[in-house]
Protein backbone atom coordinates (compact mmCIF):
# COMPACT_ATOMS: atom_id res chain seq x y z
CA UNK A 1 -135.28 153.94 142.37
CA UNK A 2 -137.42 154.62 139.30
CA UNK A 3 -137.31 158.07 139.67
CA UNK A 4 -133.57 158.19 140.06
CA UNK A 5 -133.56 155.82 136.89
CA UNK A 6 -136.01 158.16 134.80
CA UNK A 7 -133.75 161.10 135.72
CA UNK A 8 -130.48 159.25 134.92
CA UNK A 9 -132.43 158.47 131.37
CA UNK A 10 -133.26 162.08 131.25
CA UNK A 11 -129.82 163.25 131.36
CA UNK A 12 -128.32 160.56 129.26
CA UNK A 13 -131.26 162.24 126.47
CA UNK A 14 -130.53 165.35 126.70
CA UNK A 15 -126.14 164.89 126.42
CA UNK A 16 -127.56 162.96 123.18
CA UNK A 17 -129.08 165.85 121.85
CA UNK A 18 -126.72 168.52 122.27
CA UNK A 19 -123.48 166.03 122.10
CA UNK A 20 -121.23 166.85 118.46
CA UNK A 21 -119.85 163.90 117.31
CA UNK A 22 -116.48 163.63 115.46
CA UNK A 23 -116.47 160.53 113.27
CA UNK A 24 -113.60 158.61 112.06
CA UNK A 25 -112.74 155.49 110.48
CA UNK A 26 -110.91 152.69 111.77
CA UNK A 27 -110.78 149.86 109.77
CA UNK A 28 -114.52 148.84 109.83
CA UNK A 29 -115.67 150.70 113.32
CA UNK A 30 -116.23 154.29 113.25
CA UNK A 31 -115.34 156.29 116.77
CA UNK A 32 -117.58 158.91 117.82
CA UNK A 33 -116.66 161.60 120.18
CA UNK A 34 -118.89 164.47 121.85
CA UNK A 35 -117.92 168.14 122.26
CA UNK A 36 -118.09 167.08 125.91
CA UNK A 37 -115.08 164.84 125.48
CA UNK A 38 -113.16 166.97 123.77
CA UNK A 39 -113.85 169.49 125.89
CA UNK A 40 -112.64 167.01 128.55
CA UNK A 41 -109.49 166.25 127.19
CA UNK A 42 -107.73 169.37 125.35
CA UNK A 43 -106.05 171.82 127.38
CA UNK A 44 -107.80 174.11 129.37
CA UNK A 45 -107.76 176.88 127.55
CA UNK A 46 -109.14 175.54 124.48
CA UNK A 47 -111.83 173.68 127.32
CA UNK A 48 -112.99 176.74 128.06
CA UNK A 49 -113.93 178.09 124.45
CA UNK A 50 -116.57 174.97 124.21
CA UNK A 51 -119.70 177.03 126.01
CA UNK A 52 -123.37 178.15 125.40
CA UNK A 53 -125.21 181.20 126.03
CA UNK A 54 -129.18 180.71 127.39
CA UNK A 55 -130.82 183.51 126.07
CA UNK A 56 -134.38 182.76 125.65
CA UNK A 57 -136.25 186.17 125.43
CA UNK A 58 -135.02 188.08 122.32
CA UNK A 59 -134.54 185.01 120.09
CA UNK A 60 -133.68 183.91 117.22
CA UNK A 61 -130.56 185.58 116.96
CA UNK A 62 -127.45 186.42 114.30
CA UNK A 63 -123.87 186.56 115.11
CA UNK A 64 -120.65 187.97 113.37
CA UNK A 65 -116.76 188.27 115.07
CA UNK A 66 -114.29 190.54 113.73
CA UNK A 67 -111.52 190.22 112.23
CA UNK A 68 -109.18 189.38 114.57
CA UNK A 69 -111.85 186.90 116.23
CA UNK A 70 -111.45 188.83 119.71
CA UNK A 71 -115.00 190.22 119.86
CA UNK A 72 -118.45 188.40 119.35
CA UNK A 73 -121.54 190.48 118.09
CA UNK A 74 -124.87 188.86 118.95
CA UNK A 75 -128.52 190.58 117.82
CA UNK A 76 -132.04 189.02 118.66
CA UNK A 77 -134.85 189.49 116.37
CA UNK A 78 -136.77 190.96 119.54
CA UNK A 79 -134.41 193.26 119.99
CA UNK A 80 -131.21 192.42 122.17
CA UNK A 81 -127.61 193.71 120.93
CA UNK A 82 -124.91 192.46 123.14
CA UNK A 83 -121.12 192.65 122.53
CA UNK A 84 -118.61 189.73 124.26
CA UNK A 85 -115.09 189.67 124.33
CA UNK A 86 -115.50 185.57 124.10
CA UNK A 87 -112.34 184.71 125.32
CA UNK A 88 -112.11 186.05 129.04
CA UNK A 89 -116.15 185.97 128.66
CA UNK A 90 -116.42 190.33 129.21
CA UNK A 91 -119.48 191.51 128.34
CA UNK A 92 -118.14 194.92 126.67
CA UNK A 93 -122.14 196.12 126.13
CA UNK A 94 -125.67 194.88 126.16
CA UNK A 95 -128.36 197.37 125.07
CA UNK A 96 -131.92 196.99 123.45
CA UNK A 97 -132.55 198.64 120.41
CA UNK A 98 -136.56 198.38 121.12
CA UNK A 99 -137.24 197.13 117.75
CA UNK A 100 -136.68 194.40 115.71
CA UNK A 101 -132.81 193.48 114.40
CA UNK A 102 -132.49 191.25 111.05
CA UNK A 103 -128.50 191.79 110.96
CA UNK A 104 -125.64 192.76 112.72
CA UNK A 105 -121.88 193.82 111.18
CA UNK A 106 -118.80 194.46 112.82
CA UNK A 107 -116.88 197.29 110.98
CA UNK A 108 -113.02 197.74 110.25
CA UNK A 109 -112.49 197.51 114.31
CA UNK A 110 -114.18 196.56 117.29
CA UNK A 111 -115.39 200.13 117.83
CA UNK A 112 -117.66 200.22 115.00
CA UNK A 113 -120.64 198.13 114.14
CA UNK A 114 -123.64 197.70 111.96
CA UNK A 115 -127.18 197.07 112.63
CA UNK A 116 -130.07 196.79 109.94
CA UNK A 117 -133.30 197.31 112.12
CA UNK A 118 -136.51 197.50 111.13
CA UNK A 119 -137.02 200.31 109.32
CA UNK A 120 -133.54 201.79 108.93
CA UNK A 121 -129.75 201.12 109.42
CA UNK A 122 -127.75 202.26 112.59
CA UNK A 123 -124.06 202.63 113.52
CA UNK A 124 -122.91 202.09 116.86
CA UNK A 125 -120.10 202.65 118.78
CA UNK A 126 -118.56 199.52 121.32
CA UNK A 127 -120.09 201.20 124.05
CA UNK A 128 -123.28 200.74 122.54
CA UNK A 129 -123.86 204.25 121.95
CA UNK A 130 -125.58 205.54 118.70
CA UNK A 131 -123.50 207.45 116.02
CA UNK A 132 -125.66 207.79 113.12
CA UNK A 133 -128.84 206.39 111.28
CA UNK A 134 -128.82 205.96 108.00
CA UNK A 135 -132.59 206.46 106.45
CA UNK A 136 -131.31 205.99 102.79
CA UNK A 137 -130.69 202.63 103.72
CA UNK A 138 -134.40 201.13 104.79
CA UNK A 139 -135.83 197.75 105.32
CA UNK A 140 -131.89 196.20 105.23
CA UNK A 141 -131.89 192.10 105.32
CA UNK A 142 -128.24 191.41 104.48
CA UNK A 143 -124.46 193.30 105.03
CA UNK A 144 -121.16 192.76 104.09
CA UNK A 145 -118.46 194.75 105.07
CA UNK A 146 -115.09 195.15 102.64
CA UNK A 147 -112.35 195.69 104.99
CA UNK A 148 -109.66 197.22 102.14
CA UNK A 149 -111.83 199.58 100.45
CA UNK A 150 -113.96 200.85 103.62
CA UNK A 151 -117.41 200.10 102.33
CA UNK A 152 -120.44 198.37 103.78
CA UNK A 153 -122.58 196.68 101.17
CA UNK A 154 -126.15 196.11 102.15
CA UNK A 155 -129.60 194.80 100.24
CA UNK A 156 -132.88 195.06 101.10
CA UNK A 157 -135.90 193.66 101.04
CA UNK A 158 -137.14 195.38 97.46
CA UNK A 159 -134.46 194.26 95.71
CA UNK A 160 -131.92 197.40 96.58
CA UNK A 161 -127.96 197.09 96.49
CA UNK A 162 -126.75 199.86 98.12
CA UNK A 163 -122.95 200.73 99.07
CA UNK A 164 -121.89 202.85 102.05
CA UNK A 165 -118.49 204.49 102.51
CA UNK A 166 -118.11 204.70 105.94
CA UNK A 167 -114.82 206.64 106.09
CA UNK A 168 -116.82 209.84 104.42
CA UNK A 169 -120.30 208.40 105.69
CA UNK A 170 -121.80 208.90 102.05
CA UNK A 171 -123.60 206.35 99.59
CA UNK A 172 -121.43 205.73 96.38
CA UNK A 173 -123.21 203.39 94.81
CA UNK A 174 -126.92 201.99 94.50
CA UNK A 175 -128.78 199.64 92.03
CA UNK A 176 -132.04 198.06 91.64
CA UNK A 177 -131.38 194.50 90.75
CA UNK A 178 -134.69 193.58 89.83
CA UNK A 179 -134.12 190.15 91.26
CA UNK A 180 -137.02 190.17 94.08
CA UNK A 181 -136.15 189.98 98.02
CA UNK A 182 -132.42 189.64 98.58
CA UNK A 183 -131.93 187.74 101.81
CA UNK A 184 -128.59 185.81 100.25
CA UNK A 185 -125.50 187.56 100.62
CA UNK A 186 -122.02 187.09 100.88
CA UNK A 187 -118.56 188.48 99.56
CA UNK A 188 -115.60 187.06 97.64
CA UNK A 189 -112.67 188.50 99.85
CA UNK A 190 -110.13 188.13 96.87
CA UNK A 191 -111.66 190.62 94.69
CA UNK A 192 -114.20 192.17 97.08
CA UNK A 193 -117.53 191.23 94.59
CA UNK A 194 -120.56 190.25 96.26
CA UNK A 195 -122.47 187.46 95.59
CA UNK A 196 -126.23 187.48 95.18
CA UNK A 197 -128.23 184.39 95.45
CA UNK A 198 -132.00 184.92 94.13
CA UNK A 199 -135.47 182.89 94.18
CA UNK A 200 -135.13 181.86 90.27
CA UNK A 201 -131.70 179.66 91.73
CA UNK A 202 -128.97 181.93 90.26
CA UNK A 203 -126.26 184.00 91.93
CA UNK A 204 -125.24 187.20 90.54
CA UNK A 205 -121.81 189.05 91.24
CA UNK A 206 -121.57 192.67 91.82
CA UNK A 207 -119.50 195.69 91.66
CA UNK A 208 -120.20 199.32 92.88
CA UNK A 209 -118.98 199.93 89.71
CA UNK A 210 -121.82 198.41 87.84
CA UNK A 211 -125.26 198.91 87.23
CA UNK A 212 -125.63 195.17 86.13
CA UNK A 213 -124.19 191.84 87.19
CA UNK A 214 -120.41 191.12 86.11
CA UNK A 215 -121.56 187.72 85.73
CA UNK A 216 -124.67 185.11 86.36
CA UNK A 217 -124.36 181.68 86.94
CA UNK A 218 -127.43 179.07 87.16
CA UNK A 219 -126.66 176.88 90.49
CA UNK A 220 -130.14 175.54 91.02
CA UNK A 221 -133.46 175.07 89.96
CA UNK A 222 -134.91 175.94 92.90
CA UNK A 223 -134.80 179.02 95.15
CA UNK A 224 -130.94 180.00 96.53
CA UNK A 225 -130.94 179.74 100.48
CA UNK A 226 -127.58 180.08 101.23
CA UNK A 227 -124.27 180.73 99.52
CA UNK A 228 -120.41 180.98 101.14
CA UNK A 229 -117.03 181.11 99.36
CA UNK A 230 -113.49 180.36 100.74
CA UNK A 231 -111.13 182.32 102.21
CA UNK A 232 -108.71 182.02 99.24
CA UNK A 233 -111.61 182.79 96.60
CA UNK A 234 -111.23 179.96 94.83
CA UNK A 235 -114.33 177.81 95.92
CA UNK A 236 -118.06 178.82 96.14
CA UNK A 237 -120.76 176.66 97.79
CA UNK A 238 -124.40 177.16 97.10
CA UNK A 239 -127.34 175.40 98.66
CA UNK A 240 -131.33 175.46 97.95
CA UNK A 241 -134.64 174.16 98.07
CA UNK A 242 -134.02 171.09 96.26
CA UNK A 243 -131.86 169.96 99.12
CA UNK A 244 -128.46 169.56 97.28
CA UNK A 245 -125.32 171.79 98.32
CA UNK A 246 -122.86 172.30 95.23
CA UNK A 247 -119.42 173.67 95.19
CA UNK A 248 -118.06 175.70 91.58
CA UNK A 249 -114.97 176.58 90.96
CA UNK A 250 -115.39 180.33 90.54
CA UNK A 251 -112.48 180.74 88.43
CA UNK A 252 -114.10 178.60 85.42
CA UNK A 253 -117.74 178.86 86.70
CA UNK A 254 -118.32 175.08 86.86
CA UNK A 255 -119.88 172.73 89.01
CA UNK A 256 -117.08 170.73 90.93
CA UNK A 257 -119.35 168.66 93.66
CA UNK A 258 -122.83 168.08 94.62
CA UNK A 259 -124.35 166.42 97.43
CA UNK A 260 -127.39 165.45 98.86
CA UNK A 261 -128.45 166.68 102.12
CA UNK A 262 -131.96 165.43 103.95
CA UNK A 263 -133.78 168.90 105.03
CA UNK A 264 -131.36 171.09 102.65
CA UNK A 265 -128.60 173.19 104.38
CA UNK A 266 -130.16 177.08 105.51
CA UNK A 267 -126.59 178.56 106.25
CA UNK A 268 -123.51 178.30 105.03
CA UNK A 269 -119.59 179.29 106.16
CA UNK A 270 -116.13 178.32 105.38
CA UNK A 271 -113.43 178.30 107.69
CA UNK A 272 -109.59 179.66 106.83
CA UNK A 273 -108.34 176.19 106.71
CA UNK A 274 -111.28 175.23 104.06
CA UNK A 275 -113.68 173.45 106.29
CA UNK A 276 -117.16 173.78 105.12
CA UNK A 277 -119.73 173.93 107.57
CA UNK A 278 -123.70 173.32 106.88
CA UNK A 279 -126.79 174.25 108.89
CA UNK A 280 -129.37 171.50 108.54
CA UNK A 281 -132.32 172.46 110.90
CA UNK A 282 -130.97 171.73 114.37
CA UNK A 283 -127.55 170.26 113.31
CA UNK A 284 -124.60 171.11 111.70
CA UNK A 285 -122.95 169.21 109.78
CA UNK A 286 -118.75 170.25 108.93
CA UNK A 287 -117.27 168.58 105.72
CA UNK A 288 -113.88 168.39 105.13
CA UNK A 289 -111.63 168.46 101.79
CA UNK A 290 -115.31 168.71 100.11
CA UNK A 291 -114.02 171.05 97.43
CA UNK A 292 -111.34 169.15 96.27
CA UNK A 293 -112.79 165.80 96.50
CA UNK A 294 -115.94 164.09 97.32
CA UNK A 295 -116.52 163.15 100.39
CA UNK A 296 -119.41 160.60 101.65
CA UNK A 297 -120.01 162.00 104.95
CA UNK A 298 -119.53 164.78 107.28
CA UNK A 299 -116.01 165.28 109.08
CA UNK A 300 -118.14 166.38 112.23
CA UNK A 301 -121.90 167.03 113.44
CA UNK A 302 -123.59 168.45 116.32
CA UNK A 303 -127.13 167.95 117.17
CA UNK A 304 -128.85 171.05 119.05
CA UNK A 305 -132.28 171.48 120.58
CA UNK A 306 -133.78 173.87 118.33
CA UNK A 307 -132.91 175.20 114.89
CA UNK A 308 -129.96 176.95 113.89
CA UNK A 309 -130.68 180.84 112.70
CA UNK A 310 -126.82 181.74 111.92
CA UNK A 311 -122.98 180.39 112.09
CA UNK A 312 -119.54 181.43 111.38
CA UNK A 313 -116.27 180.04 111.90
CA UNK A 314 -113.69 182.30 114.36
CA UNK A 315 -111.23 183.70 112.71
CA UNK A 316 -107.53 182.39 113.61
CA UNK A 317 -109.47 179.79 116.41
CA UNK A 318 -110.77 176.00 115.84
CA UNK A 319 -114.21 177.64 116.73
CA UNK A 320 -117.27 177.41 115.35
CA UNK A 321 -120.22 179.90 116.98
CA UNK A 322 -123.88 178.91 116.46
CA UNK A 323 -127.28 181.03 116.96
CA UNK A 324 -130.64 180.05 117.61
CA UNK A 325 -133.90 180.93 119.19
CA UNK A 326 -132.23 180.29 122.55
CA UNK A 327 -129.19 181.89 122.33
CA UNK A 328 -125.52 181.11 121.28
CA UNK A 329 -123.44 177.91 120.91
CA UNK A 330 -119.29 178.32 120.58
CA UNK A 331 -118.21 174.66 119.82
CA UNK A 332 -114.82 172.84 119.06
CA UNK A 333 -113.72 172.18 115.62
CA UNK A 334 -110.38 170.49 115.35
CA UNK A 335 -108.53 171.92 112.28
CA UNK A 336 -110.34 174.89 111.23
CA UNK A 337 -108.54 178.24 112.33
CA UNK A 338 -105.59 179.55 110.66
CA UNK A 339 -102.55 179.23 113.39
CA UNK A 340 -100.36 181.93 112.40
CA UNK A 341 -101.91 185.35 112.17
CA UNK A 342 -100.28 188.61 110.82
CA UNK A 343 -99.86 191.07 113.16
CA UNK A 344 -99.96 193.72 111.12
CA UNK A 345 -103.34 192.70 109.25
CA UNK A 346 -105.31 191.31 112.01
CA UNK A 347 -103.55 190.67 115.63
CA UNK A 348 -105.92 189.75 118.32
CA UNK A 349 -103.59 190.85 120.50
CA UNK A 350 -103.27 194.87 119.74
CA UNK A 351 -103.23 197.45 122.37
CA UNK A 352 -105.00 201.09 121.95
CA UNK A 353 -102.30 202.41 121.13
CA UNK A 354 -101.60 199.68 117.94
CA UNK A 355 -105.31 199.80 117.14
CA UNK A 356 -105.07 203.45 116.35
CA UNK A 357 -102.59 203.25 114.83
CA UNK A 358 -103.39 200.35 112.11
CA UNK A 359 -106.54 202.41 111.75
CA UNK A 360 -105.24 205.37 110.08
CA UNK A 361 -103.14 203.35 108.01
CA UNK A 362 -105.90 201.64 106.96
CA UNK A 363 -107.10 204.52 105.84
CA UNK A 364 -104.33 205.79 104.05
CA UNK A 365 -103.88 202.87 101.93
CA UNK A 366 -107.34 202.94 101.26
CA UNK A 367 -108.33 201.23 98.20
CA UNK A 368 -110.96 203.17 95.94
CA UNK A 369 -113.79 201.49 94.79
CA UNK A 370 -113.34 201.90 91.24
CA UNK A 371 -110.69 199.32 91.12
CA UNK A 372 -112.80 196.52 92.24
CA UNK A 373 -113.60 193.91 89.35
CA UNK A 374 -113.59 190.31 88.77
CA UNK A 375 -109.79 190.00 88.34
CA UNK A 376 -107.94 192.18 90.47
CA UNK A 377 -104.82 191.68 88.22
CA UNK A 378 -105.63 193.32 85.08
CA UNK A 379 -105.39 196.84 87.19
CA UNK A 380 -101.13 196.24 86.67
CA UNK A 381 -101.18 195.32 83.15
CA UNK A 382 -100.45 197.27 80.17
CA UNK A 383 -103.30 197.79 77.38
CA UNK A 384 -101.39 196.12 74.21
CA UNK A 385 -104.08 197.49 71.92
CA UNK A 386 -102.48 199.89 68.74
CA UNK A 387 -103.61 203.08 67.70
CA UNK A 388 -104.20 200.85 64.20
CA UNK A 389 -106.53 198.62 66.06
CA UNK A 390 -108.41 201.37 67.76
CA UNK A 391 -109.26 203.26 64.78
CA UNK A 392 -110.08 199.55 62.84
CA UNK A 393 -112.82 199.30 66.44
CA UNK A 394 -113.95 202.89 65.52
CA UNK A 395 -114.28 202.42 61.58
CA UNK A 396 -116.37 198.97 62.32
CA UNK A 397 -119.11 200.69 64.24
CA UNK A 398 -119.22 204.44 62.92
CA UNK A 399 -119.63 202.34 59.48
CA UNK A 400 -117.23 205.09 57.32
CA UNK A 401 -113.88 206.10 57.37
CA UNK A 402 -112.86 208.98 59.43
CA UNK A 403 -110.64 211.81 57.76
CA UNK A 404 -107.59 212.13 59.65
CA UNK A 405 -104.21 213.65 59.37
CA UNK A 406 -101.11 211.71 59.66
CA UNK A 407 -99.42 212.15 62.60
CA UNK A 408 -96.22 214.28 62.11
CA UNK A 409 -93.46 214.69 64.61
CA UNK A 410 -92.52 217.81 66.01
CA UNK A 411 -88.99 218.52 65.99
CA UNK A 412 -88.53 220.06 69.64
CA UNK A 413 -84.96 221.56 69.93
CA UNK A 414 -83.22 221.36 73.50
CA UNK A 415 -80.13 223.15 74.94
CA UNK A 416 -78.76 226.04 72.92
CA UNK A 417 -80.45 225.15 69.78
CA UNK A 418 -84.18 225.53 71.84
CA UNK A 419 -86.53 228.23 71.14
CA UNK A 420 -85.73 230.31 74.01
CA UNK A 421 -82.28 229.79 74.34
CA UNK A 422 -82.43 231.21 70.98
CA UNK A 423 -84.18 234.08 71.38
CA UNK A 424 -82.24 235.41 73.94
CA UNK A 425 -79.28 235.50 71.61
CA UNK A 426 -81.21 237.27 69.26
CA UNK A 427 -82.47 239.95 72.07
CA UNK A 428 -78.35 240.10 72.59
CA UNK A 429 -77.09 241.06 69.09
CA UNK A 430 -80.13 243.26 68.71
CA UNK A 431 -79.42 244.65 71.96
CA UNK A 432 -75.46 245.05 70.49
CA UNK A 433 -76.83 246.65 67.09
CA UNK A 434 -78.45 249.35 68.71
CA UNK A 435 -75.83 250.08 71.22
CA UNK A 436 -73.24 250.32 67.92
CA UNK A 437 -75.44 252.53 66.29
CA UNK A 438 -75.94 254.86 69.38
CA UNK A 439 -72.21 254.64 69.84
CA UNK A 440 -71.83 255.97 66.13
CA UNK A 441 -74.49 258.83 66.39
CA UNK A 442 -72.64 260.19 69.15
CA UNK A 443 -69.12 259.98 67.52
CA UNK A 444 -70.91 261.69 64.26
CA UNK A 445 -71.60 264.54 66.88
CA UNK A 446 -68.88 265.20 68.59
CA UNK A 447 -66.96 264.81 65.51
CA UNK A 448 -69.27 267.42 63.96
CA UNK A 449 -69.02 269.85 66.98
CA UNK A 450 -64.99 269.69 67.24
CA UNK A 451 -65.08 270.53 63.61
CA UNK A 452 -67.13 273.75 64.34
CA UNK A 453 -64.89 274.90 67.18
CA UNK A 454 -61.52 274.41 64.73
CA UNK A 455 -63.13 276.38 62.06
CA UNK A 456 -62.05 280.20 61.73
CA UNK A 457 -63.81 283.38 62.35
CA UNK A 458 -66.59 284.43 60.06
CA UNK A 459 -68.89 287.54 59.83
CA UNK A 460 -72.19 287.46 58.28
CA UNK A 461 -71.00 289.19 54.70
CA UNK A 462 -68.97 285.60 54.17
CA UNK A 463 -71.90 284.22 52.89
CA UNK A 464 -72.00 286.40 49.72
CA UNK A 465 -68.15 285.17 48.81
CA UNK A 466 -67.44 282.89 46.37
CA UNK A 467 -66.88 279.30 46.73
């Protein structure tokens, strides 16, 4: 009996420690429910996209899904790349790269993907086959993929920001940021700028376009540790060493909320429906309407055994996947996937034959990487400035007056009264002069050689008569 009762206490421990709990007010009492009773009581599919993953070898471990949140990308630091459809729980590849992996990137598609080893950055296939390494691009700790303009952003450990067309395979752009180690990354998908956060608590935006920050904002005192921003690209939320998590509004660059949080949140990642979800050593913590309005404690938390290395939200899915040192957690979050997907951006659903398809479209429509900048807008407006203002600019900073003509007006004729329309009428009544004066010589001769043939007999001795 005491052993059956020290078990029973076991068990009832450890559902304590890896139960979520979804809090909600009613009146004065406050429900909590477990991811293992609403796992129990939502349909079956959705049951069966609450699991976990034991993988406690190649640990601590980083995640990413694609677009279409189909396909799940796991890498271990020791090592271990693996590739899941998550749904119907495939295992499309598992390989080991033999060497340390700090970050893993899905590409445009599900065929593609990103992996910044050790000492250099490799492309694979979704076989798990290698296509190229990359040496330019060493010692990589963060990547960002933009989906629209083809190009994988990645920053390294000596303060590098390097950009990598992957539809040509060449490097466009690369900057030294003189910022230190850049382990904070993360991209604004409404104008495609990525977002630095640095050890001296300020995040800088970026453009391949660029060789310095478009802008720098001062979020904390201390050290950046994490920073996300919304699906819409209105919101950004930073968090760092001083324990408080802040959200600006990145369209005025102010500070909208700020709250405190006990061990200081190490990752960061909104959801399409604007959930906000915070790593806090072994729990996670997802706020709700946090941007908006403050909010005095967390829409949902989940309590795991050992600390969280990476999350991200599923796109399109009320899914939230988890990494740590013993492999992955996919748990339920009511309300945070986007029901209604376009097909023709992202469809989780595509065949071969659709995927190909959308891919070279993709890359026709291609967007180049000079257009990217902090408002995407101003590339469709018209420059109001006058040719008076310009040369006012120009005056100001040569310091003199510049001598320039006025600008006259040519007069450009069209139709018959153009310049070559009126040449050829001159090449025609030259053309008629000469043929009247040939006309005439040749009349003058005849009429000279009739005359000779009229005219009467003469001898040589006629000469000497008189006229």
């Amino acid at each position: 009996m005491k052993q059956a009762a020290e078990e029973a206490a076991r068990a009832e421990l450890l559902l304590t420690e890896e139960a979520g709990f979804l809090e909600a007010d009613e009146g004065e009492e406050t429900s909590k429910i477990s991811q293992h009773e609403l796992a129990r009581n939502v349909d079956i599919t959705s049951a069966q996209k609450y699991f976990e993953l034991k993988l406690d070898q190649f640990g601590p471990y980083r995640l990413d899904y694609t677009r279409n949140g189909r396909q799940l990308l796991i890498g271990g630091q020791k090592g271990h790349l693996a590739s899941i459809d998550w749904v119907t729980k495939k295992l499309l590849f598992e390989i080991n790269v033999m060497e340390s992996i700090r970050e893993v990137q899905w590409l445009h598609l599900e065929t593609m993907l990103a992996v910044a080893q050790k000492k250099w950055l490799y492309i694979y296939d979704h076989q798990g086959t290698e296509l190229h390494c990359v040496k330019t691009f060493n010692d990589v700790l963060k990547m960002e993929f933009l989906p629209y303009h083809f190009l994988l952003a990645a920053s390294n450990s000596f303060g590098y920001l390097k950009y990598l067309d992957i539809s040509v395979g060449k490097e466009i752009a690369g900057y030294q940021t003189k910022c230190g180690r850049l382990n904070v990354m993360t991209q604004n998908p409404y104008n495609a700028i990525v977002h630095m956060g640095h050890p001296n608590g300020t995040v800088t935006m970026w453009s391949p376009n660029m060789k310095e920050p478009l802008a720098k904002m001062i979020c904390h005192p201390t050290a950046i540790r994490s920073v996300a921003i919304d699906s819409k690209g209105l919101y950004m939320a930073t968090s760092g060493q001083d324990r408080i998590l802040k959200i600006f509004d990145i369209r005025t660059y102010k500070p909208l909320q700020a709250y405190k949080i006990g061990l200081g949140a190490s990752e960061l990642s909104f959801s399409q429906r604007g959930l906000l979800a915070a790593a806090v050593g072994n729990v996670v913590e997802v706020y709700k309407d946090c941007c908006t309005s403050a909010v005095d404690k967390a829409y949902m938390t989940h309590r795991c055994t050992w600390p969280i290395s990476d999350l991200k939200f599923c796109p399109f899915e009320d899914v939230i996947g988890l990494t740590h040192s013993k492999g992955f957690s996919s748990l339920l979050i009511p309300g945070a996937g986007e029901p209604n997907f376009d097909s023709l951006e992202a469809n989780p659903y595509h065949s071969k034959r659709q995927r190909q398809q959308w891919e070279v479209k993709a890359l026709l429509e291609k967007i180049q990487p000079e257009l990217i900048s902090l408002d995407p807008g101003k590339i469709g407006e018209m420059d109001k400035v006058t040719m008076e203002q310009r040369f006012k600019e120009r005056r100001e900073y040569l310091g003199f007056e510049e001598d320039r003509k006025g600008f006259v007006p040519k007069h450009r004729l069209k139709g018959r009264s153009s310049a070559g329309n009126r040449q050829h009428r001159k090449q025609k009544v030259a053309d008629h002069l000469a043929r009247q004066k040939i006309k005439a010589s040749i009349n003058k001769t005849e009429q000279k050689h009739n005359k000779d043939e009229d005219s009467e007999y003469t001898s040589a001795l006629d000469r000497f008569k008189k006229k």
